[in-house]
C-alpha atoms as a PDB file:
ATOM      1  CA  UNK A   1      -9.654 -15.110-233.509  1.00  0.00           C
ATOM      2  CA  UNK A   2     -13.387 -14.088-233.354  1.00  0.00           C
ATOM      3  CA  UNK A   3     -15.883 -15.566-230.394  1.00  0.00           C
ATOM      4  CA  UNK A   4     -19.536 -15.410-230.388  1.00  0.00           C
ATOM      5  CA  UNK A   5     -19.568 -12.649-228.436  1.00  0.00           C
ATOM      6  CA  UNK A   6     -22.051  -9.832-229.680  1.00  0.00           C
ATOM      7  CA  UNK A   7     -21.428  -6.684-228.053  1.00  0.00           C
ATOM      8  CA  UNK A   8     -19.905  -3.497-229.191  1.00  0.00           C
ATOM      9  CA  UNK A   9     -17.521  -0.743-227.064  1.00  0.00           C
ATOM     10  CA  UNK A  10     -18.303   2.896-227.519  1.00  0.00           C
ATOM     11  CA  UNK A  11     -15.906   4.829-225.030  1.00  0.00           C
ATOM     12  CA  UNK A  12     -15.520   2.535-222.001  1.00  0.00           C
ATOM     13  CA  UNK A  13     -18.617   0.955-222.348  1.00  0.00           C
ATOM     14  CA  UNK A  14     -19.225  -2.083-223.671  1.00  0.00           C
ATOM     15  CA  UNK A  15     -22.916  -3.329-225.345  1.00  0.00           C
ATOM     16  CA  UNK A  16     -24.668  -5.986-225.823  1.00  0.00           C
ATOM     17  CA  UNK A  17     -26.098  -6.361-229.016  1.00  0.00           C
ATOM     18  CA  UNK A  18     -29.779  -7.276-229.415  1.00  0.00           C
ATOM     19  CA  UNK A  19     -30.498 -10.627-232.074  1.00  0.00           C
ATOM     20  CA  UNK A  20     -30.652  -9.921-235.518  1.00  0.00           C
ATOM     21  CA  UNK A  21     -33.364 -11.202-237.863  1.00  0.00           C
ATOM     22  CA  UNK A  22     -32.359 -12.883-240.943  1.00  0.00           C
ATOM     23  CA  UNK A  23     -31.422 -10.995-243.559  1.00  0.00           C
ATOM     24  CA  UNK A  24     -29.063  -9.270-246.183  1.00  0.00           C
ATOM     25  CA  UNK A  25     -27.790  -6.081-244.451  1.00  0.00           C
ATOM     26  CA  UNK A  26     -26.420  -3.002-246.315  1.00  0.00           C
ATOM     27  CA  UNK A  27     -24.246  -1.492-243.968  1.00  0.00           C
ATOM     28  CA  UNK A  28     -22.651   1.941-244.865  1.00  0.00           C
ATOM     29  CA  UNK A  29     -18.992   2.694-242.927  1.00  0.00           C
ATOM     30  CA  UNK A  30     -17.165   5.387-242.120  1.00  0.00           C
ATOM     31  CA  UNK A  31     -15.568   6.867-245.415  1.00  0.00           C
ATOM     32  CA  UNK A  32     -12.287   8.211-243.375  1.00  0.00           C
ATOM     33  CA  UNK A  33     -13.542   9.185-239.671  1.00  0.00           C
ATOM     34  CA  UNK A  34     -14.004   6.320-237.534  1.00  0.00           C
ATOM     35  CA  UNK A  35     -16.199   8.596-235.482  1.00  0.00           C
ATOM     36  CA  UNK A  36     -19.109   8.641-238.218  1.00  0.00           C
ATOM     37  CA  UNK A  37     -20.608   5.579-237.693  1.00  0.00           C
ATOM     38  CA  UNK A  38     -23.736   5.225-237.134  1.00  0.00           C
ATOM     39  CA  UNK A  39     -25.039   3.531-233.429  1.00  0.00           C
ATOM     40  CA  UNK A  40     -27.089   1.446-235.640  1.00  0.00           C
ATOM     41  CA  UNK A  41     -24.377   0.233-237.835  1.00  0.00           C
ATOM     42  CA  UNK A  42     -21.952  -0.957-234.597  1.00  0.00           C
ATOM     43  CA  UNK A  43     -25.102  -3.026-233.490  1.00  0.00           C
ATOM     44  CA  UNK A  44     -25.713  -4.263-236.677  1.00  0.00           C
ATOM     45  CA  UNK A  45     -22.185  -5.522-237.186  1.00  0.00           C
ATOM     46  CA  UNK A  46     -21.815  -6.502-233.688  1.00  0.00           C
ATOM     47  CA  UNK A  47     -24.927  -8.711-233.944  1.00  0.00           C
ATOM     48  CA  UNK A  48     -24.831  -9.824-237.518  1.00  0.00           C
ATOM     49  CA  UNK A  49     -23.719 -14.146-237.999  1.00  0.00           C
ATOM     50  CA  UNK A  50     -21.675 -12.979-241.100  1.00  0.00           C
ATOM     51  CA  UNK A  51     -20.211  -9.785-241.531  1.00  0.00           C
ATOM     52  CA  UNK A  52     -19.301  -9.804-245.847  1.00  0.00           C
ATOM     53  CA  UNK A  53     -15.784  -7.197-246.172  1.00  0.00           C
ATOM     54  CA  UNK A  54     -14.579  -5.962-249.195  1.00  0.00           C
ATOM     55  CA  UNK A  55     -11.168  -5.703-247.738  1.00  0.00           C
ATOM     56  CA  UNK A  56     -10.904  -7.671-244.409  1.00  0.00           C
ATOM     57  CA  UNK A  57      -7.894  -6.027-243.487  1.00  0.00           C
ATOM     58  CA  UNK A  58      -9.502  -2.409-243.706  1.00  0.00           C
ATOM     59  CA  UNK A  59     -12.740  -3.844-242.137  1.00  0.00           C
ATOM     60  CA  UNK A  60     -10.653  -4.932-239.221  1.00  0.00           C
ATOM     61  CA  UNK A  61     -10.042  -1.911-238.390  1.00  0.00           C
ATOM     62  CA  UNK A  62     -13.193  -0.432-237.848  1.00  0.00           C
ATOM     63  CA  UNK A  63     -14.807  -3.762-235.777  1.00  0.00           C
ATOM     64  CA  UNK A  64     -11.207  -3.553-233.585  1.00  0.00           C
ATOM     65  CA  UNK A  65     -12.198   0.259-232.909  1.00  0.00           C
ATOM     66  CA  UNK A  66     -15.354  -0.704-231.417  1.00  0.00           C
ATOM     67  CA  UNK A  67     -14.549  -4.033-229.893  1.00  0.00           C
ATOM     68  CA  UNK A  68     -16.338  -6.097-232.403  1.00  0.00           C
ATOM     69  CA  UNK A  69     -15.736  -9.458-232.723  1.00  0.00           C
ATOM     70  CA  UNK A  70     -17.623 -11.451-235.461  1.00  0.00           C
ATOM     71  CA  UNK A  71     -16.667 -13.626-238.594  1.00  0.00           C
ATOM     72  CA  UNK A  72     -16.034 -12.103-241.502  1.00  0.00           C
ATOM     73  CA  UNK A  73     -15.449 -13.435-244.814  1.00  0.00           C
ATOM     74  CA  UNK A  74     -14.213 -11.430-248.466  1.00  0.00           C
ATOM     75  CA  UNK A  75     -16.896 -10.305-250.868  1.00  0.00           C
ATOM     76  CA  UNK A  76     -15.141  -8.288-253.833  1.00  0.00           C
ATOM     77  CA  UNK A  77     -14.732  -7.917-257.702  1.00  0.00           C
ATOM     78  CA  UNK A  78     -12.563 -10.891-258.137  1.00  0.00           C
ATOM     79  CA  UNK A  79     -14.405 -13.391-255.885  1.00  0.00           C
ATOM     80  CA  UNK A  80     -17.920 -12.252-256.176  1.00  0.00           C
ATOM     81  CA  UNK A  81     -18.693 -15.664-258.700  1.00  0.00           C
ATOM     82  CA  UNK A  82     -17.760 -17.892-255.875  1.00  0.00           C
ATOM     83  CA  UNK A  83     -18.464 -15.485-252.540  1.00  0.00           C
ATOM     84  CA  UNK A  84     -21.916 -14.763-253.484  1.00  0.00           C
ATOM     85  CA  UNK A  85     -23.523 -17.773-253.655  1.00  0.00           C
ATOM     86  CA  UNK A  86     -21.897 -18.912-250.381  1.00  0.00           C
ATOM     87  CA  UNK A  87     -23.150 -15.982-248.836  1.00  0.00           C
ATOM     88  CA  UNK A  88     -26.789 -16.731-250.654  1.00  0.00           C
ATOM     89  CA  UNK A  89     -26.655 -20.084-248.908  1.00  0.00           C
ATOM     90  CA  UNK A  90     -26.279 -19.064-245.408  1.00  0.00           C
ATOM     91  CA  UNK A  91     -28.837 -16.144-246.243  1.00  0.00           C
ATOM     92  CA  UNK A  92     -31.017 -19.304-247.024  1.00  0.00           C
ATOM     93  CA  UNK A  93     -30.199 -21.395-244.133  1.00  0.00           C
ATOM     94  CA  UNK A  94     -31.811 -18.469-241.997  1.00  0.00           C
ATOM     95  CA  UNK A  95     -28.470 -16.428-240.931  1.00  0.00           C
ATOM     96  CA  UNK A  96     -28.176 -12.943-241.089  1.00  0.00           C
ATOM     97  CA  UNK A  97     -25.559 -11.148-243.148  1.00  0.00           C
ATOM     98  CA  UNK A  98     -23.836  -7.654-243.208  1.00  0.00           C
ATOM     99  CA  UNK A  99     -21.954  -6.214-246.338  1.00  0.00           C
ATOM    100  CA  UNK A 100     -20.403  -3.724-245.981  1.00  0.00           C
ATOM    101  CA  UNK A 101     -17.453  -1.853-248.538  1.00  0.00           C
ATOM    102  CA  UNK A 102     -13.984  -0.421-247.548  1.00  0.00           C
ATOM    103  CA  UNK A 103     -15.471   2.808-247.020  1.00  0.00           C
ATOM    104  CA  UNK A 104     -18.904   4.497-247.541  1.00  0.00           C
ATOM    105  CA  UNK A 105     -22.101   2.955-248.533  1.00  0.00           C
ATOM    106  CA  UNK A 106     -22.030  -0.367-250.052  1.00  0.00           C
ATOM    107  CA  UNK A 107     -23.045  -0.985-253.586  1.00  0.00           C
ATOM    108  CA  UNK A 108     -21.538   2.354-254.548  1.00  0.00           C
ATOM    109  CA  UNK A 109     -18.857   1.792-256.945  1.00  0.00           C
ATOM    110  CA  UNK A 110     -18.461  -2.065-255.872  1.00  0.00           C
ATOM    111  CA  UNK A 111     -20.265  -5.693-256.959  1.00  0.00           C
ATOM    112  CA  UNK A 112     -22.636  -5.736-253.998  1.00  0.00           C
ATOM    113  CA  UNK A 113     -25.589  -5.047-256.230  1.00  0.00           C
ATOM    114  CA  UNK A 114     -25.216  -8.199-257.982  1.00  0.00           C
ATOM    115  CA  UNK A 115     -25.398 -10.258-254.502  1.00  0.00           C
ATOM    116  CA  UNK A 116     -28.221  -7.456-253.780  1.00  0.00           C
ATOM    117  CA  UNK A 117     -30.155  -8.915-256.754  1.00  0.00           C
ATOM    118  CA  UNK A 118     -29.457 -12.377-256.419  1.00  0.00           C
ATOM    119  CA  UNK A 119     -31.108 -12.489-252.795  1.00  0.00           C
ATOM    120  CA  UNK A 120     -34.434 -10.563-253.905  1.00  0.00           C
ATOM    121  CA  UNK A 121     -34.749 -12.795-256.870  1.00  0.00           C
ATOM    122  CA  UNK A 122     -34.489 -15.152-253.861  1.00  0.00           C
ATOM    123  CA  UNK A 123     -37.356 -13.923-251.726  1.00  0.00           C
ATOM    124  CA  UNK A 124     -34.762 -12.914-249.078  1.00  0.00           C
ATOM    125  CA  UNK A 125     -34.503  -9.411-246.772  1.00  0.00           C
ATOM    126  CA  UNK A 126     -32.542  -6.929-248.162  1.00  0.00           C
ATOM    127  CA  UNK A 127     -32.180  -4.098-245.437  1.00  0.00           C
ATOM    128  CA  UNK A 128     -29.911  -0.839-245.814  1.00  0.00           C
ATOM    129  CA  UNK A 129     -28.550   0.299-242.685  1.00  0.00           C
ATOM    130  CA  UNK A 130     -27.952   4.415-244.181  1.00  0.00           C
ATOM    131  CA  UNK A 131     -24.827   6.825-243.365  1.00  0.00           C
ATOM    132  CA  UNK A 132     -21.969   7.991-244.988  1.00  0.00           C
ATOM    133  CA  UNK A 133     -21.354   8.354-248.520  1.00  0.00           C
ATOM    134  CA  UNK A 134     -18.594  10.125-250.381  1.00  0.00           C
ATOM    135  CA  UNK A 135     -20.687  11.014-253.182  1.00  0.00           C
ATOM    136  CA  UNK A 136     -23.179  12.792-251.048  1.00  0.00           C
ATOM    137  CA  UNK A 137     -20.580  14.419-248.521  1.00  0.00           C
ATOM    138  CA  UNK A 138     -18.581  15.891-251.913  1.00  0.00           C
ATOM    139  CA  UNK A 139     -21.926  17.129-253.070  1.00  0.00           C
ATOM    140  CA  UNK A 140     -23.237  19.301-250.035  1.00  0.00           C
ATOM    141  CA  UNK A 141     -19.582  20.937-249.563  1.00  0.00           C
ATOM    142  CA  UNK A 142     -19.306  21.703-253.075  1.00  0.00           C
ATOM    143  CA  UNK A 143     -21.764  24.638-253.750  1.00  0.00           C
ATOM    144  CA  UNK A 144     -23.539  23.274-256.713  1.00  0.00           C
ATOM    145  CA  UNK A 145     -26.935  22.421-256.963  1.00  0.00           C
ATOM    146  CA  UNK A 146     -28.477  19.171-255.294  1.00  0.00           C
ATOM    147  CA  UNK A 147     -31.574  19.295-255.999  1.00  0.00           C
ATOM    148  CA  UNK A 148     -30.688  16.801-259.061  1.00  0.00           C
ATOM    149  CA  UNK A 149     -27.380  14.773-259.073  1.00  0.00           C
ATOM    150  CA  UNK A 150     -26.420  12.026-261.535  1.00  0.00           C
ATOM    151  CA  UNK A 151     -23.545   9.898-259.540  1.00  0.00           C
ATOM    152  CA  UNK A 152     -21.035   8.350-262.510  1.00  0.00           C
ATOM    153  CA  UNK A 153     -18.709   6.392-260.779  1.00  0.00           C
ATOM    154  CA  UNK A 154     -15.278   6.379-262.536  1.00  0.00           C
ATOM    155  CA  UNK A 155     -14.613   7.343-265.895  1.00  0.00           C
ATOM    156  CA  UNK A 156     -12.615   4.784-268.524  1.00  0.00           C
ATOM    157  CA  UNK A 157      -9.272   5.405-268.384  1.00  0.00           C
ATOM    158  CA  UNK A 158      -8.463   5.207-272.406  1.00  0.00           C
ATOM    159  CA  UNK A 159      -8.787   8.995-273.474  1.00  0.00           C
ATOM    160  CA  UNK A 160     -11.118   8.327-276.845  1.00  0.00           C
ATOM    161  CA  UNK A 161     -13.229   6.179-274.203  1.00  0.00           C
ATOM    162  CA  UNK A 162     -13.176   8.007-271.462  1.00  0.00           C
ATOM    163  CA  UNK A 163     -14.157  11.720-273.879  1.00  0.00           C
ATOM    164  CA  UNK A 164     -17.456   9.153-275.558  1.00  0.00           C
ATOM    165  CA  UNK A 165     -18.491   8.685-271.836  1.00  0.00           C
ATOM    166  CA  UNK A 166     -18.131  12.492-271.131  1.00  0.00           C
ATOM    167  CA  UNK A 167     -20.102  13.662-274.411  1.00  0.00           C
ATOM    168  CA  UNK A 168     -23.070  11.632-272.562  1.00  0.00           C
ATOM    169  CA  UNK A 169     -23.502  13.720-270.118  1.00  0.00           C
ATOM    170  CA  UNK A 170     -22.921  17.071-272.243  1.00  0.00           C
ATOM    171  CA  UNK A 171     -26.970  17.964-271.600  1.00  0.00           C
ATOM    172  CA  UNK A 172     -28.045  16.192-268.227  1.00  0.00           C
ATOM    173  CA  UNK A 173     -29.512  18.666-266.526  1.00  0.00           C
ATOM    174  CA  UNK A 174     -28.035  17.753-262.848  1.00  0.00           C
ATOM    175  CA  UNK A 175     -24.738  17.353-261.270  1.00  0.00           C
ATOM    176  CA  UNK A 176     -22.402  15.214-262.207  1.00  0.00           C
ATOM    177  CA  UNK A 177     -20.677  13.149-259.528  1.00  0.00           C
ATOM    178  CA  UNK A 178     -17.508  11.021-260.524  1.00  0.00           C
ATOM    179  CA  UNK A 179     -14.459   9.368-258.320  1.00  0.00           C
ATOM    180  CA  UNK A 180     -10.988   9.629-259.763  1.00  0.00           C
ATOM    181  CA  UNK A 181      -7.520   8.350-259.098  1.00  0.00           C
ATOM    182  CA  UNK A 182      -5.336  11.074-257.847  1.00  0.00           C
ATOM    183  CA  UNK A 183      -3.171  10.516-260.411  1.00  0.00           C
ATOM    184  CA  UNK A 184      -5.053  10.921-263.258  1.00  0.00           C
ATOM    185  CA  UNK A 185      -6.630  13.990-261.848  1.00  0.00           C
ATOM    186  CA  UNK A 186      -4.791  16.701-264.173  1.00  0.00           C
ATOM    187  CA  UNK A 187      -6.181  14.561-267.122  1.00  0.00           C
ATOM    188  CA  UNK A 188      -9.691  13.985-266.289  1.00  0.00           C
ATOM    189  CA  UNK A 189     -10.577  17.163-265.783  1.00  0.00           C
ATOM    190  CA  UNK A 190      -8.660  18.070-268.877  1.00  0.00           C
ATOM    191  CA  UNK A 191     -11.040  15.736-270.630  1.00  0.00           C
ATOM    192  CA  UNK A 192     -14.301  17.008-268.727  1.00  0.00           C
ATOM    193  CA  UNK A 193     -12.924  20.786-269.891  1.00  0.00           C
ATOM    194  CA  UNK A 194     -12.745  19.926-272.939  1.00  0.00           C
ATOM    195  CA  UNK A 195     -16.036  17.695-273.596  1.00  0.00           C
ATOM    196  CA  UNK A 196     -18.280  19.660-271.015  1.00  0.00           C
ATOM    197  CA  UNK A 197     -16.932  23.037-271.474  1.00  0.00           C
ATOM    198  CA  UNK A 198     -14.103  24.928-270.013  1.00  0.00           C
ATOM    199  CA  UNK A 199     -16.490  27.707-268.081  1.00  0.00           C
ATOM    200  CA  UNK A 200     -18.600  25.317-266.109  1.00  0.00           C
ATOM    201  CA  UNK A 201     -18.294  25.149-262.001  1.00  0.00           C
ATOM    202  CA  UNK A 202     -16.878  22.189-260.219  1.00  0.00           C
ATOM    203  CA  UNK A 203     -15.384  21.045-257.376  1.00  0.00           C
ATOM    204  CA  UNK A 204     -13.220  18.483-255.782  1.00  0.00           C
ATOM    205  CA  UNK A 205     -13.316  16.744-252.793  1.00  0.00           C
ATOM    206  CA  UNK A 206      -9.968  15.521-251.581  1.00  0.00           C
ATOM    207  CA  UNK A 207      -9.605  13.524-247.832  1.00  0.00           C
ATOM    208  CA  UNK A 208     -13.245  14.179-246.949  1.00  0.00           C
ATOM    209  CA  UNK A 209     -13.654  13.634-243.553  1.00  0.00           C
ATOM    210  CA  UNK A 210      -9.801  13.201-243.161  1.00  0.00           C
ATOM    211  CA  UNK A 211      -7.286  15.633-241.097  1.00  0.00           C
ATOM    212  CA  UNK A 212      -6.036  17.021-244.376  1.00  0.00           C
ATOM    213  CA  UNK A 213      -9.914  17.227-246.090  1.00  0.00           C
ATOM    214  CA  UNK A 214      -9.869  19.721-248.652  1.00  0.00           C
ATOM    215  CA  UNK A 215     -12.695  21.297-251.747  1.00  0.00           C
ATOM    216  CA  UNK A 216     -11.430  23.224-254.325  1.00  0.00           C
ATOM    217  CA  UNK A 217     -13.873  24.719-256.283  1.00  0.00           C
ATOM    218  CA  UNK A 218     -13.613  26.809-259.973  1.00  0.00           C
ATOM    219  CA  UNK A 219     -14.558  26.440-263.531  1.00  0.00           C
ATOM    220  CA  UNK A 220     -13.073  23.455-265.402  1.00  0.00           C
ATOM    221  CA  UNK A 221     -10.876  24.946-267.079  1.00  0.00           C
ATOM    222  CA  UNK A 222      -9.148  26.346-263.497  1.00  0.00           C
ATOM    223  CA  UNK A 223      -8.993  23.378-262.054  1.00  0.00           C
ATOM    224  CA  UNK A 224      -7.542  21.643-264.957  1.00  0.00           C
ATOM    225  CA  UNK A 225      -4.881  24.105-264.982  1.00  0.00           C
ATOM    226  CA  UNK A 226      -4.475  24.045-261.373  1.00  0.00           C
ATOM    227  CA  UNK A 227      -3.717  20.572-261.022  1.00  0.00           C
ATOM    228  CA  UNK A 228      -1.796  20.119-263.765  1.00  0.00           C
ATOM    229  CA  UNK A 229       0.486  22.283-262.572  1.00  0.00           C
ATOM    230  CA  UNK A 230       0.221  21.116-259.367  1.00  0.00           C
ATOM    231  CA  UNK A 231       2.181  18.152-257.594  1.00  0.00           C
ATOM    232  CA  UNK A 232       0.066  14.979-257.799  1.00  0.00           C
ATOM    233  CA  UNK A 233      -2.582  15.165-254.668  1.00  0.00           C
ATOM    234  CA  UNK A 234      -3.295  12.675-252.558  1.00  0.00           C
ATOM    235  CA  UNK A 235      -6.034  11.055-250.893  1.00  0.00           C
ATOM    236  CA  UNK A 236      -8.948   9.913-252.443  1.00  0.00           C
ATOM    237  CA  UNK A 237     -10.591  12.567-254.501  1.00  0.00           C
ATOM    238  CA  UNK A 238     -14.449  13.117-255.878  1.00  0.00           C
ATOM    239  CA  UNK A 239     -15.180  15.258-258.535  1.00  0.00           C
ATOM    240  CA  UNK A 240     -18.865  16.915-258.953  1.00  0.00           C
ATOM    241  CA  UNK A 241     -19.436  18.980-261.735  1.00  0.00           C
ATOM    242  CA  UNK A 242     -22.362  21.724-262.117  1.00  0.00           C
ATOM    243  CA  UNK A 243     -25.192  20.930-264.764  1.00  0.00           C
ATOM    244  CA  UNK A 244     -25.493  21.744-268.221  1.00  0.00           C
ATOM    245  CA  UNK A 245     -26.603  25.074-269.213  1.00  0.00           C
ATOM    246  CA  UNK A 246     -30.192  25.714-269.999  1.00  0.00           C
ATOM    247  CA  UNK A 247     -30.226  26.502-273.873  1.00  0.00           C
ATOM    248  CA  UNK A 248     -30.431  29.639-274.969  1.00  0.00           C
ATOM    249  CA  UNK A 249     -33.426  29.779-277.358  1.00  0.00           C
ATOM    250  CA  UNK A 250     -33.925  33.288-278.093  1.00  0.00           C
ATOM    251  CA  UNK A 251     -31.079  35.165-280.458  1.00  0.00           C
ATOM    252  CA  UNK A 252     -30.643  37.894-277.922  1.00  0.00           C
ATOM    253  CA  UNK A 253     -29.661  35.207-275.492  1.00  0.00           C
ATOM    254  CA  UNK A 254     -27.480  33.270-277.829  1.00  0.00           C
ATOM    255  CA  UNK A 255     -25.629  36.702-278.855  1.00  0.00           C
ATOM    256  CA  UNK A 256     -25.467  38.079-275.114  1.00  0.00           C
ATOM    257  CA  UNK A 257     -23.101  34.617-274.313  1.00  0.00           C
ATOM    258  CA  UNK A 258     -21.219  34.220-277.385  1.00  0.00           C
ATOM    259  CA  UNK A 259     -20.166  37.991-276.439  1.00  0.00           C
ATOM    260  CA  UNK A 260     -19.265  37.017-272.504  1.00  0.00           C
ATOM    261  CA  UNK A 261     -17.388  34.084-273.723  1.00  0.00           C
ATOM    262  CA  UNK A 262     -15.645  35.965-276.284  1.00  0.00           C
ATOM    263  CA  UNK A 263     -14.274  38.531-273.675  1.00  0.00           C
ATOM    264  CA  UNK A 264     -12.177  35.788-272.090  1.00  0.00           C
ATOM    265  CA  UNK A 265     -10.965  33.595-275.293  1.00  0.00           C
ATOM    266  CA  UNK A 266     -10.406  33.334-279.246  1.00  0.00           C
ATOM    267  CA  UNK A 267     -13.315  33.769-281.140  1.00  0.00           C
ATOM    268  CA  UNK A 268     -13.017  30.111-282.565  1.00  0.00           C
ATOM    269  CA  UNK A 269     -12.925  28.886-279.102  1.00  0.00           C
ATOM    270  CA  UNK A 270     -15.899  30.996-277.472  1.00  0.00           C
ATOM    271  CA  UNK A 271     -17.862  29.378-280.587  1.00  0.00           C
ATOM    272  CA  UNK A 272     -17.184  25.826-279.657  1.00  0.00           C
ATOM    273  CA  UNK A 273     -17.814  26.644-275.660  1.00  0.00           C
ATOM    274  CA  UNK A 274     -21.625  28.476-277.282  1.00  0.00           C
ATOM    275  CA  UNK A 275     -22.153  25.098-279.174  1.00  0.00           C
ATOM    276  CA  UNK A 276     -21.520  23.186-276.320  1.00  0.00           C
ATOM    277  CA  UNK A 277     -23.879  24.604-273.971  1.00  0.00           C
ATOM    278  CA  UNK A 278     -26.475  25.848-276.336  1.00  0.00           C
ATOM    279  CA  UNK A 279     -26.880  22.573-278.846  1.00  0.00           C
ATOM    280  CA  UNK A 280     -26.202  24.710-281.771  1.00  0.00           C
ATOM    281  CA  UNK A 281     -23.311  25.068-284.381  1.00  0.00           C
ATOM    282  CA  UNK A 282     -20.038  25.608-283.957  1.00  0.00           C
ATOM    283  CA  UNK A 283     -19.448  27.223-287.274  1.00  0.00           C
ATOM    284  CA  UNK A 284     -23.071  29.039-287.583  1.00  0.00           C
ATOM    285  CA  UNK A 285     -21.897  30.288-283.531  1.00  0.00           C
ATOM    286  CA  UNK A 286     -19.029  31.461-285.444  1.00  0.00           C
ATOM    287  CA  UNK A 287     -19.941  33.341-287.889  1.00  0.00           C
ATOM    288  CA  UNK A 288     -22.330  35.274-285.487  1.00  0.00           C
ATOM    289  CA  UNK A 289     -19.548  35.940-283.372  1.00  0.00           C
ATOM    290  CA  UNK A 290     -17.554  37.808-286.377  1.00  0.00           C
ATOM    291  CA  UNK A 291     -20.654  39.766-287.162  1.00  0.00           C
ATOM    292  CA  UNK A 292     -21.513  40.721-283.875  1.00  0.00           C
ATOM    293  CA  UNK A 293     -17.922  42.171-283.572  1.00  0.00           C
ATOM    294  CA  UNK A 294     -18.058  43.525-287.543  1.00  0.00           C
ATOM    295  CA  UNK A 295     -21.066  45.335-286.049  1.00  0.00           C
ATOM    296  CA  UNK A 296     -19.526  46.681-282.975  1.00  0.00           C
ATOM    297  CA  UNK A 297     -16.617  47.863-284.446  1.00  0.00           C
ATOM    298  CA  UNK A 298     -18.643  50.150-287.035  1.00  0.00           C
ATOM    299  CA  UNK A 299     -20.766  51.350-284.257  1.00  0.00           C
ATOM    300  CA  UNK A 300     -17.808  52.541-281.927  1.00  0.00           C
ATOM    301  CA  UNK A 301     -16.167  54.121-285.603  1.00  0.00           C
ATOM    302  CA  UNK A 302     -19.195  55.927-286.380  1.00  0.00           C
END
């Protein structure tokens, strides 16, 4: 049973928490290691009227860790329509309010945004209280570049839907970002072979910030291949995937990486993997390819 008391426990020592204006706070959470929350968070939660939980049981957790002892109350998909404006109301009636997900930064990947919206439409504080994301933390371990990401969430899990969603993001030029269900791993990445291209770098993040955290990093078409042949991992996993390729404009450039892809697959195949990262035809990309090769072949007989 929670008390009004408003203190939090790091170590042995317990402390007080100082009052908390009104407002919405966006509290991020540890996304495995206790240890990575922020001082600001615990005093946040410890001094906060309502603390909003995706998952009260996981919350409890992490406010038991720390000796915090507040009310909380669920905010998730399935009772957003009737949590929200609850929560609204006591935003109204001048109490202050901390949401916070089961792991990570709220709003990623879960209905906060709606209550988010609902209380600036409202004239009410919205404050984020920053720190760990598993986007972010599968980003900077994963070699590929940050300096522009696109963060996709998860993909649809009906193959024609889920290959329409991929084809989308065939050109962005930035990082791709997605969460996946260990399960459907093998098949994803299968899919993202297959609609991105086969040769392009990516890595997953498995566990992060767990005891058994793990990246594995390769081309598509490796990790596809790995994990399909793999048992089923587990853990929760994040996928980022390099950008698109710039297009090759110039002829020289087109015929220098139809001849690089060629060297490591069927003609037919480097043609499609051309098209997909330089925007042009499959068939014309083709058709190159076999004269390239009808010209290389009379220069090495001559």
């Amino acid at each position: 049973m929670t008390g009004d008391k408003r203190s939090y426990v790091i170590g042995q020592t317990e402390i007080a928490a100082r009052p908390l204006a009104p407002a919405l706070y966006l509290v991020a959470t540890p996304i495995g290691n206790l240890a990575d929350i922020t001082l600001r968070a615990l005093e946040t939660l410890a001094a906060a009227d309502i603390v909003a939980c995706e998952d009260t049981r996981v919350s409890r957790v992490l406010l038991e860790r720390y000796g915090i002892r507040r009310r909380t109350t669920a905010y998730h998909d399935h009772n957003a329509p009737e949590a929200g404006p609850k929560l609204i109301a006591a935003l109204e009636a001048g109490q202050s309010v901390a949401l916070i997900s089961d792991a990570g930064t709220p709003l990623v990947s879960d209905p906060g945004y709606r209550l988010v919206g609902e209380a600036l439409d409202r004239g009410i504080r919205v404050v984020p209280i920053p720190g760990p994301s598993a986007a972010l933390a599968a980003l900077t371990a994963s070699g590929l570049p940050s300096d522009a990401f696109l963060f996709a969430g998860f993909l649809p899990v009906k193959t024609g839907q889920r290959l329409t969603k991929l084809e989308s993001f065939r050109q962005v030029p930035a990082t791709l970002i997605f969460f996946e269900s260990p399960r459907r791993l093998a098949e994803t990445l299968a899919a993202m072979a297959e609609a991105l291209g086969g040769t392009r770098r990516a890595a997953i993040g498995r566990e992060l910030t767990k005891a058994f955290e793990e990246t594995r990093t390769g081309t598509l078409r490796a990790l596809a291949e790995h994990y399909a042949a793999a048992d089923t991992p587990k853990g929760e996993i994040v996928i980022c995937v390099g950008p698109a390729e710039a297009k090759a404009d110039e002829p020289e450039d087109i015929d220098r990486l139809l001849l690089s892809l060629a060297a490591e697959m069927p003609a037919s195949k480097a043609a499609a993997e051309a098209a997909k990262m330089t925007g042009g035809q499959k068939q014309a990309l083709y058709r190159r390819l076999l004269e390239l090769r009808d010209t290389s072949a009379e220069g090495s007989g001559g």
